[in-house]
C-alpha atoms as a PDB file:
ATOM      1  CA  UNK A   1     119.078 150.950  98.593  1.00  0.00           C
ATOM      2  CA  UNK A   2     121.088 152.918 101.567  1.00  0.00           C
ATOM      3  CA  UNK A   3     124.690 150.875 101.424  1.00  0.00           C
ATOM      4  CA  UNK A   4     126.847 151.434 104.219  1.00  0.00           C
ATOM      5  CA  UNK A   5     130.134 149.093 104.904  1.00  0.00           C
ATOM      6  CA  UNK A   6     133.348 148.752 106.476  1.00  0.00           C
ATOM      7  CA  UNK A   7     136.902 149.351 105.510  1.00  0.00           C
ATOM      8  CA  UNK A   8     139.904 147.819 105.994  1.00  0.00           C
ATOM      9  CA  UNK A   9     142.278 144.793 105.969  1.00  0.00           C
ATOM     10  CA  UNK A  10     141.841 141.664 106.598  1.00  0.00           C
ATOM     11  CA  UNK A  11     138.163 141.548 107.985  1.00  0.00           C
ATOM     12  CA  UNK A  12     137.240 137.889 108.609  1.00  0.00           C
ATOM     13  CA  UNK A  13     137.374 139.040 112.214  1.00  0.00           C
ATOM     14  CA  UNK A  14     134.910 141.685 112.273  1.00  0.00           C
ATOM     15  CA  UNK A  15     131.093 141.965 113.606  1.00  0.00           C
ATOM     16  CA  UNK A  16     130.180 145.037 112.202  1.00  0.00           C
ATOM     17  CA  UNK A  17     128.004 143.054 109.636  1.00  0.00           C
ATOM     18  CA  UNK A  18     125.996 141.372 111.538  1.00  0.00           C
ATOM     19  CA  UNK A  19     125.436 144.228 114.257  1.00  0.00           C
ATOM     20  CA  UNK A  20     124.107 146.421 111.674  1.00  0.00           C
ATOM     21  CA  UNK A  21     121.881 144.126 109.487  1.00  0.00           C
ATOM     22  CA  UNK A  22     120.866 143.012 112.677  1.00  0.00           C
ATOM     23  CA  UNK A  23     119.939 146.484 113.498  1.00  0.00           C
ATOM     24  CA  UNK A  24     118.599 147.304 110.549  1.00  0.00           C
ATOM     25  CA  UNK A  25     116.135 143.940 110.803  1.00  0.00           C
ATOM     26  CA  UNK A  26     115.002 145.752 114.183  1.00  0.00           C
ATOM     27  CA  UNK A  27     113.893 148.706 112.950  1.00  0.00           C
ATOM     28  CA  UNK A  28     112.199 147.716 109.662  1.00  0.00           C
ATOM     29  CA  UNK A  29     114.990 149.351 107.558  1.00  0.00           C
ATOM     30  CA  UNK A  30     114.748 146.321 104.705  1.00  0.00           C
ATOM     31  CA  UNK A  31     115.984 149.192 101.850  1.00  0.00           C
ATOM     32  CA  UNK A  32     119.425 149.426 104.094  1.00  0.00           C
ATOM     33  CA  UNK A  33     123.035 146.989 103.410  1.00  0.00           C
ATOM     34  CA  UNK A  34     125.949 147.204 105.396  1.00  0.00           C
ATOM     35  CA  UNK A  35     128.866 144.726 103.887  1.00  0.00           C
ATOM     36  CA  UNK A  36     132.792 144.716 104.705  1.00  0.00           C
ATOM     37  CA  UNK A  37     134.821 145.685 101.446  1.00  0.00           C
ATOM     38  CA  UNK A  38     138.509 144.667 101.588  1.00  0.00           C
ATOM     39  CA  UNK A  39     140.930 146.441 100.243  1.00  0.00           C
ATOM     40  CA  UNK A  40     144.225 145.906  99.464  1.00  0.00           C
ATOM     41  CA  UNK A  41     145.614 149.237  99.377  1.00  0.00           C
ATOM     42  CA  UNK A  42     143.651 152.379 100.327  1.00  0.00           C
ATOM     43  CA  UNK A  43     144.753 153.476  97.115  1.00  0.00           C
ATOM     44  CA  UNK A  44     141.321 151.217  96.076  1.00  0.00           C
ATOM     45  CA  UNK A  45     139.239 153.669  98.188  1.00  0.00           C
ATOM     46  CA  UNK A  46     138.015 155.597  94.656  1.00  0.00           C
ATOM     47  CA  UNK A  47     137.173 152.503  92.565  1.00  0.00           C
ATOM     48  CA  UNK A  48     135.352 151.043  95.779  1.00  0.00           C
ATOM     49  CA  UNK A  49     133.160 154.614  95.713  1.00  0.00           C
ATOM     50  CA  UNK A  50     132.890 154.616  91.563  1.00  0.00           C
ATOM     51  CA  UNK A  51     130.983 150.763  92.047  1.00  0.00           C
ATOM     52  CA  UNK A  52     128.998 151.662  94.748  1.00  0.00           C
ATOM     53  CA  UNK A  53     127.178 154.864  94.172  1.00  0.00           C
ATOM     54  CA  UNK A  54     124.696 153.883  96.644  1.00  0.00           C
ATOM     55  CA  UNK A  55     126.889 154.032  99.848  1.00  0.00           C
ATOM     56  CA  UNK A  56     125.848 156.254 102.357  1.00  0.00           C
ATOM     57  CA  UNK A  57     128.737 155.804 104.778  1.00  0.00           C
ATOM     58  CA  UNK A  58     131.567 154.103 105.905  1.00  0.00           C
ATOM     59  CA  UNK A  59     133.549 152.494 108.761  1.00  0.00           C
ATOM     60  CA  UNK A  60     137.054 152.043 108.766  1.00  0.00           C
ATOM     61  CA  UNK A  61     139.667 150.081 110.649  1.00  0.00           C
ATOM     62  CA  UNK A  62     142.727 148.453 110.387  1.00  0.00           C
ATOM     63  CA  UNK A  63     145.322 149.580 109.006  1.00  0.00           C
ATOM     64  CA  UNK A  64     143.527 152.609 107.016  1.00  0.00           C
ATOM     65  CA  UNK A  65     142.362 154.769 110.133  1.00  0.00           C
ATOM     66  CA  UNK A  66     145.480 157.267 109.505  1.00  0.00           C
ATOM     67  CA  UNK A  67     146.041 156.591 105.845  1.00  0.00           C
ATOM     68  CA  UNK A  68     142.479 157.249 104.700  1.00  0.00           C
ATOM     69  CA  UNK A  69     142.607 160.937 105.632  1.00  0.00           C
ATOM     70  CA  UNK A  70     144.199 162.284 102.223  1.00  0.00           C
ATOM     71  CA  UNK A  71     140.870 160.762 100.802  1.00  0.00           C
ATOM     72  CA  UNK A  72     138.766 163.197 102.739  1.00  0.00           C
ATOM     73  CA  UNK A  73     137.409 166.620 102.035  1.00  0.00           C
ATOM     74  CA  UNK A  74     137.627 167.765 105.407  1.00  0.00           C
ATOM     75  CA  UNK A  75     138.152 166.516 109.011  1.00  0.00           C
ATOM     76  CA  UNK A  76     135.703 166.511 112.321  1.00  0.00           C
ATOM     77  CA  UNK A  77     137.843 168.423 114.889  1.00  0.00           C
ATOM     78  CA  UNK A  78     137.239 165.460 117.458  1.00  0.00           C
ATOM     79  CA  UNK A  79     139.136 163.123 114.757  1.00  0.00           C
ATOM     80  CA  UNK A  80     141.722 166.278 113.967  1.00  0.00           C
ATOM     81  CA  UNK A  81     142.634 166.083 117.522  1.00  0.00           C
ATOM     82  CA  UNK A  82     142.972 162.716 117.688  1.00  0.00           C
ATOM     83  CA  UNK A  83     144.825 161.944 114.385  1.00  0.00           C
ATOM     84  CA  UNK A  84     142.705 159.232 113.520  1.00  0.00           C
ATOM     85  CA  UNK A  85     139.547 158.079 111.120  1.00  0.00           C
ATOM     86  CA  UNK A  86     137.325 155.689 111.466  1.00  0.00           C
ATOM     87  CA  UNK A  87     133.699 156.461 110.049  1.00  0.00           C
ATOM     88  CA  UNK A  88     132.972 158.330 106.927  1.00  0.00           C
ATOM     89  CA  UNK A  89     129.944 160.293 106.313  1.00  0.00           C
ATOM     90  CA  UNK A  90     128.765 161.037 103.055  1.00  0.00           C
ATOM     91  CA  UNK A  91     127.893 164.914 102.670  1.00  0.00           C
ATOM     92  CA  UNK A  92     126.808 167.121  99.716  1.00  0.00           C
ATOM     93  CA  UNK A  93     130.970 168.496 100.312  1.00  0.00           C
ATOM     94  CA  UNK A  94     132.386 165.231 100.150  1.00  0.00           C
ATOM     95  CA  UNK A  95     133.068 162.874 102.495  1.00  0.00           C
ATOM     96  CA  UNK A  96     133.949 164.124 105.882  1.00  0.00           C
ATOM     97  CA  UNK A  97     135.833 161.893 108.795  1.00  0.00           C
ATOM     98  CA  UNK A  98     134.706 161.101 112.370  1.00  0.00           C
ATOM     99  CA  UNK A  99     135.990 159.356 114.992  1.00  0.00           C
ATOM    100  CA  UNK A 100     133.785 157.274 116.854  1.00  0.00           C
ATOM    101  CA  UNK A 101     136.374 155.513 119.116  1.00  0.00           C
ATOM    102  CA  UNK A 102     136.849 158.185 121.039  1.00  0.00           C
ATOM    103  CA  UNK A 103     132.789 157.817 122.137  1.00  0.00           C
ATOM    104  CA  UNK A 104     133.742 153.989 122.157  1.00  0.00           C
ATOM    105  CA  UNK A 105     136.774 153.713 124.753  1.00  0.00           C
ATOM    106  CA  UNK A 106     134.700 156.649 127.369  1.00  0.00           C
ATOM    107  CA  UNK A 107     132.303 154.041 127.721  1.00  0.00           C
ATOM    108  CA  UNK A 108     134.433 150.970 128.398  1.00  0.00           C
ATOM    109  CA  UNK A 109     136.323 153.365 130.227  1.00  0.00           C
ATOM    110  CA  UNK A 110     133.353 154.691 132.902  1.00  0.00           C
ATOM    111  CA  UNK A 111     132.819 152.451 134.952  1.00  0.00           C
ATOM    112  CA  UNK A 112     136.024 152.047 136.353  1.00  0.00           C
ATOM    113  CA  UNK A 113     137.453 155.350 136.702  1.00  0.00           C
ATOM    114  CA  UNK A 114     136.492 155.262 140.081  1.00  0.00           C
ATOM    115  CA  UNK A 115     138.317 152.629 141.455  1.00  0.00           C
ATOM    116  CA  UNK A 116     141.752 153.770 139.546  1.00  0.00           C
ATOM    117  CA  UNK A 117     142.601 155.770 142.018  1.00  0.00           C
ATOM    118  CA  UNK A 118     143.592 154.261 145.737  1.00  0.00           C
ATOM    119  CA  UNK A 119     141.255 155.911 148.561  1.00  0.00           C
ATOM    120  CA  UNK A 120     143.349 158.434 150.024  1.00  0.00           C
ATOM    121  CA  UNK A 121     145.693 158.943 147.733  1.00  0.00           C
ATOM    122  CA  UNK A 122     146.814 162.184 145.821  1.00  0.00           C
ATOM    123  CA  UNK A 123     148.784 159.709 143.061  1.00  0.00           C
ATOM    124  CA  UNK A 124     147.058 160.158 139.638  1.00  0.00           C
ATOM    125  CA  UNK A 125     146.288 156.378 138.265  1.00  0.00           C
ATOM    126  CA  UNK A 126     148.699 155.960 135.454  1.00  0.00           C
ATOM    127  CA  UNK A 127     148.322 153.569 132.191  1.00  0.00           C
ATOM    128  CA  UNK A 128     150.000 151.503 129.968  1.00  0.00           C
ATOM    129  CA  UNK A 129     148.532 151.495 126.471  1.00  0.00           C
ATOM    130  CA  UNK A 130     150.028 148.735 123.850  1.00  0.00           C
ATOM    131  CA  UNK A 131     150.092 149.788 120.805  1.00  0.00           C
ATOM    132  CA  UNK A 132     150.467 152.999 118.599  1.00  0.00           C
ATOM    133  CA  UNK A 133     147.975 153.014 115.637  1.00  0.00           C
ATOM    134  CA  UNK A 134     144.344 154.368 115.281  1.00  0.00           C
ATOM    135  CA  UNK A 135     142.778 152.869 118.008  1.00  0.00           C
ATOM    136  CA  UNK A 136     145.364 153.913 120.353  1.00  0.00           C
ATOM    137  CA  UNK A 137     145.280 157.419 119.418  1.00  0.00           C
ATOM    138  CA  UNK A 138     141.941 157.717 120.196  1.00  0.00           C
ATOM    139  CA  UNK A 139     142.895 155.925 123.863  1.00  0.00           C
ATOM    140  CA  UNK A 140     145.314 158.556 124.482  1.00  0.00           C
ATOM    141  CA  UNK A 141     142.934 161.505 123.794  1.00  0.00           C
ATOM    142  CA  UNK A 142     140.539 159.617 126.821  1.00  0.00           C
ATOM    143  CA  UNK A 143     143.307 159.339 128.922  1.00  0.00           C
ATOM    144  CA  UNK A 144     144.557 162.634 128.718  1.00  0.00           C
ATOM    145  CA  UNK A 145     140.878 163.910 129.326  1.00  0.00           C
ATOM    146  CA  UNK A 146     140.376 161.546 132.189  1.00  0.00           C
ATOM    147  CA  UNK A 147     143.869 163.129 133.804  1.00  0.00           C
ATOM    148  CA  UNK A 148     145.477 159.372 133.427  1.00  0.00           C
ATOM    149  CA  UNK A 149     148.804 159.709 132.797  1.00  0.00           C
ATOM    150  CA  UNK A 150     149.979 156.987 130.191  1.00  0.00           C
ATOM    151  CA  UNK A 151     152.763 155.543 128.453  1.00  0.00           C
ATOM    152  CA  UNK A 152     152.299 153.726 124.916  1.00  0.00           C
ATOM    153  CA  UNK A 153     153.765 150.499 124.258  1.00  0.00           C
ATOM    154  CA  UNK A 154     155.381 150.115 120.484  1.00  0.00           C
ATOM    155  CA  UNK A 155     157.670 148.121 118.156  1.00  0.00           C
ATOM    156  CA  UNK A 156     159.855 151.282 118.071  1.00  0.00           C
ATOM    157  CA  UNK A 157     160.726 154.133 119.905  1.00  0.00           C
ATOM    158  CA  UNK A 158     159.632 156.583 117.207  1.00  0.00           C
ATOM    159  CA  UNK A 159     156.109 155.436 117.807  1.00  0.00           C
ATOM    160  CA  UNK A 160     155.909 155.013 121.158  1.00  0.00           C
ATOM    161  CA  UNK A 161     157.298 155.590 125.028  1.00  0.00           C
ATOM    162  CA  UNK A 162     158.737 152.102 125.709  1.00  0.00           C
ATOM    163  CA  UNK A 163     159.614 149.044 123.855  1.00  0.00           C
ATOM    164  CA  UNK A 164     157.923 145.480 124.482  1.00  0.00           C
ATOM    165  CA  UNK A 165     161.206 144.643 126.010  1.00  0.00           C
ATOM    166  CA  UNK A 166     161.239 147.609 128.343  1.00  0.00           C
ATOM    167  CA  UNK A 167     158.221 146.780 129.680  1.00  0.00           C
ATOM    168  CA  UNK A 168     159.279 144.977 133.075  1.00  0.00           C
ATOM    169  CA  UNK A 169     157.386 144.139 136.132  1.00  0.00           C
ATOM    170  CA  UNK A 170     158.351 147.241 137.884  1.00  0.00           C
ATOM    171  CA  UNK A 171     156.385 149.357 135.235  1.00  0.00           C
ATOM    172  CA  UNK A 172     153.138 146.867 135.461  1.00  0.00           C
ATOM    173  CA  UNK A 173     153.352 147.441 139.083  1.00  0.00           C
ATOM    174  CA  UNK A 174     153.218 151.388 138.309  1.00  0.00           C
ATOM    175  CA  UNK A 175     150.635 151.011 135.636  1.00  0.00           C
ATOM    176  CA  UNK A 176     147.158 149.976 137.097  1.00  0.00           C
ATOM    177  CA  UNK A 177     145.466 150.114 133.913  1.00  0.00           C
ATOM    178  CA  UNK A 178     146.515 148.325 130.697  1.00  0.00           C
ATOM    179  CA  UNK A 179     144.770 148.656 127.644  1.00  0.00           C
ATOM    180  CA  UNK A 180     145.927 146.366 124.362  1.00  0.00           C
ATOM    181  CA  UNK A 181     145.185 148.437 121.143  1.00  0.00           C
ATOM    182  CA  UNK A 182     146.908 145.967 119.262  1.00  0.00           C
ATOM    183  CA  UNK A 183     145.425 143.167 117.260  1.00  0.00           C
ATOM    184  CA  UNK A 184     147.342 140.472 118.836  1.00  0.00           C
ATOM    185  CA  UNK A 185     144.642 137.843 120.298  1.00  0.00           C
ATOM    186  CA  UNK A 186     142.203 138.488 117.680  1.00  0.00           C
ATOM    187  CA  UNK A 187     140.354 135.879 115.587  1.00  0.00           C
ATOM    188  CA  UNK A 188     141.482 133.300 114.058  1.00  0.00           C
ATOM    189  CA  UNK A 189     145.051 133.999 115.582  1.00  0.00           C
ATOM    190  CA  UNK A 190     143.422 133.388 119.558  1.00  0.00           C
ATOM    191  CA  UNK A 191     146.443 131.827 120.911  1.00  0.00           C
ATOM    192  CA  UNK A 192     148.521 135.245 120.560  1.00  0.00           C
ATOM    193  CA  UNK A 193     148.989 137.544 123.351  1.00  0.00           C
ATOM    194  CA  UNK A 194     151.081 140.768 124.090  1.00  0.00           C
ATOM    195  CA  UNK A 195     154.478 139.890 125.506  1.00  0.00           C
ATOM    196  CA  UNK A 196     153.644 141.252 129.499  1.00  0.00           C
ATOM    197  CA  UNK A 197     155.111 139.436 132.672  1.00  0.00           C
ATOM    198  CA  UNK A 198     151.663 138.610 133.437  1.00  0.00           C
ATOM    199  CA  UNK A 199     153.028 137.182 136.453  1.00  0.00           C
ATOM    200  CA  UNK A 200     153.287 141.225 138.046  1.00  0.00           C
ATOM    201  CA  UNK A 201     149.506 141.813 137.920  1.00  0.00           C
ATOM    202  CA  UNK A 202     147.504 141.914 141.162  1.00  0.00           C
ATOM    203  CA  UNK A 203     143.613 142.677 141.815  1.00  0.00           C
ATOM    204  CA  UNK A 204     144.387 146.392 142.054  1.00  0.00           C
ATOM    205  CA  UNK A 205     145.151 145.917 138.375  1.00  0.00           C
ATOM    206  CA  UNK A 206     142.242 146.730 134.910  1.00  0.00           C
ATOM    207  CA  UNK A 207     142.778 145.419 131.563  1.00  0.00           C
ATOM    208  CA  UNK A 208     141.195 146.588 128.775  1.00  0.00           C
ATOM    209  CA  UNK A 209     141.008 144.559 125.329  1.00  0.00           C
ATOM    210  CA  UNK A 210     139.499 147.088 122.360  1.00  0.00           C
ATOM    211  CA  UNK A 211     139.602 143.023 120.544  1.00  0.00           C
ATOM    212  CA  UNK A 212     136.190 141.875 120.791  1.00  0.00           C
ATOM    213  CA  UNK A 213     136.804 138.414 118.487  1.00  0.00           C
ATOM    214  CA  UNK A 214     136.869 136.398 120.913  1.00  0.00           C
ATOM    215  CA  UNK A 215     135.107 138.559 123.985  1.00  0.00           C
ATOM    216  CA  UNK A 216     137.830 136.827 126.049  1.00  0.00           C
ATOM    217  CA  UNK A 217     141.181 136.979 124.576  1.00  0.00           C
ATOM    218  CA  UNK A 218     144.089 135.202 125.582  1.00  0.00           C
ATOM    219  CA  UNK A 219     145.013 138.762 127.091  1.00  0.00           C
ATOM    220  CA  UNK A 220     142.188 139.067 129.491  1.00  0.00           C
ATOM    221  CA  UNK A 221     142.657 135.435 130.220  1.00  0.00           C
ATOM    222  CA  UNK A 222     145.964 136.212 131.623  1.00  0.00           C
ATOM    223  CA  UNK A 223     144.946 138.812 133.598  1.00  0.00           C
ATOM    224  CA  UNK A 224     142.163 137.181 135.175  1.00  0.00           C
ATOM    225  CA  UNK A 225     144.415 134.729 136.464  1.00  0.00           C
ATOM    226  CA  UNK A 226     146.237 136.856 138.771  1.00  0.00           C
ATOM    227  CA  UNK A 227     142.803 138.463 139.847  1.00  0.00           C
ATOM    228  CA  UNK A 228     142.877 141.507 137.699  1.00  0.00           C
ATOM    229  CA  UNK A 229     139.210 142.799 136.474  1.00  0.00           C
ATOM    230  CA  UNK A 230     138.751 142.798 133.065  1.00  0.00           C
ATOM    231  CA  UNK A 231     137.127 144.208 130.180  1.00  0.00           C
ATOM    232  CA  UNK A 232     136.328 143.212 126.559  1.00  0.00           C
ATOM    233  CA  UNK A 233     135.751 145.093 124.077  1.00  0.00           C
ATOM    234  CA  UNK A 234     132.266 144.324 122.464  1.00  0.00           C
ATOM    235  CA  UNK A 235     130.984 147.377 125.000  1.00  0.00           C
ATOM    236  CA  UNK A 236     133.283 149.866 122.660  1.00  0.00           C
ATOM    237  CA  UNK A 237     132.325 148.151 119.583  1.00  0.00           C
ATOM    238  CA  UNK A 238     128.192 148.972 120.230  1.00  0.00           C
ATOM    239  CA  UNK A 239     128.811 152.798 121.817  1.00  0.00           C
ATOM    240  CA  UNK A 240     130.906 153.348 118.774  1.00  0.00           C
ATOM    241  CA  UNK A 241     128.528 151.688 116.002  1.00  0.00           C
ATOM    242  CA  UNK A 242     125.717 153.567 117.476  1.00  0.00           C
ATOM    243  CA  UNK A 243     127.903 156.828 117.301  1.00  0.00           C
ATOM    244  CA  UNK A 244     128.175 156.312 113.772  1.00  0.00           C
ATOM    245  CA  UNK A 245     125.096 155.620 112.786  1.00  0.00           C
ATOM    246  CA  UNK A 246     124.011 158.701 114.450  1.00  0.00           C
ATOM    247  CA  UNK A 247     126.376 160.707 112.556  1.00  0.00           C
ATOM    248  CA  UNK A 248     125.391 158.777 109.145  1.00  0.00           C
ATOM    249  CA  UNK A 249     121.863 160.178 109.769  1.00  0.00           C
ATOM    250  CA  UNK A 250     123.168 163.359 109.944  1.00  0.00           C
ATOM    251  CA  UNK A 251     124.842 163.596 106.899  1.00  0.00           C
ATOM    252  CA  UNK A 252     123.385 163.609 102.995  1.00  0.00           C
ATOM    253  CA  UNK A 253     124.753 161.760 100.349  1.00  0.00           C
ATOM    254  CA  UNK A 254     124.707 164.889  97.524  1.00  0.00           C
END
């Protein structure tokens, strides 16, 4: 049996499951498993591994994308540069971290890169991106490729550009894309949104949601209200799934 599974805490929300054995029904692959394991503490990352000799690889998310990199034998430079984990590949060295995201957010990202920018304007699109952790990390490092200037949205100023509270509708009016990194909308807790003044978004305006559970969170909701487009994140969670399963199959389990 090839065993592959995800990582992280709580994951009643996640899809990963299903998009895998679903996958894995396609293509005949009836020898291959791919089941969440929930940890506690990261800290249970070594017993996990001593039970389950057959794993081949791992995904992980929340909140063990930073913290599981002391558990690694080495880093990819694409997740060095970003500061952030979330697949695992089993190798005859040990296990080695990827990130995926990164592959994930360019796609989502694409198709509207475009129409950031105003016709005939020289002003760079700039970006508001809520949230600091793993996911957002690997936001930033697309931004700063795509020459989108950003601020990141945080709890605290050591983790971030601006506070909720300084987030006004003068800065939403700057900001013409907003992406939500955060879990706040997610499954089961749908009615939860971050705290914006929704009321300052116009049709000029893109949000992105990296929550995929539901496809249409309370966040997109909002923004489709005052005519902003919008974009869900099920697109990221496929490009980035397929990213790591390509890596998997690159790697040997020693």
């Amino acid at each position: 049996m090839r065993r592959f599974g995800l990582i992280g805490r709580p994951l009643g929300h996640s899809f990963s499951q299903a998009w895998f054995m679903e996958k894995f029904r396609r293509e005949g692959l009836t020898d291959h498993r791919y089941d969440p394991y929930e940890l506690a503490d990261i800290a249970e990352l070594p017993q996990l591994l001593a039970r389950t000799p057959d794993l081949c690889g791992l995904n992980v998310t929340l909140p063990y994308k930073q913290r599981v990199i002391p558990f690694l034998v080495q880093v990819d430079p694409l997740a060095a540069a970003v500061g952030a984990v979330n697949t695992i590949a089993f190798t005859p060295q040990g296990l080695v971290g990827h990130n995926t995201d990164v592959h994930g957010f360019r796609t989502l990202l694409a198709p509207v890169l475009s129409g950031l920018q105003e016709k005939g304007s020289d002003i760079r699109p700039r970006a508001l991106v809520l949230g600091s952790g793993g996911a957002s990390r690997a936001v930033a490092y697309v931004l700063r490729e795509a020459g989108i200037r950003f601020r990141v949205v945080s709890r605290s100023r050591e983790r971030g550009d601006l506070t909720w509270d300084q987030v006004d509708p003068t800065v939403i009016g700057v900001c013409k894309l907003i992406v939500n990194t955060t879990p706040l909308g997610m499954h089961p807790d749908t009615e939860a949104a971050p705290p914006l003044p929704y009321a300052a978004l116009t049709p000029k305006h893109v949000l992105i949601d990296l929550v995929y559970n539901p496809e249409r969170t309370l966040f997109l909701q909002q923004g489709e209200r005052q005519g902003a487009r919008t974009i869900g994140g099920l697109g990221m969670l496929h490009a980035q799934a397929e990213e790591a399963w390509r890596i998997w199959n690159g790697a040997q389990r020693p």
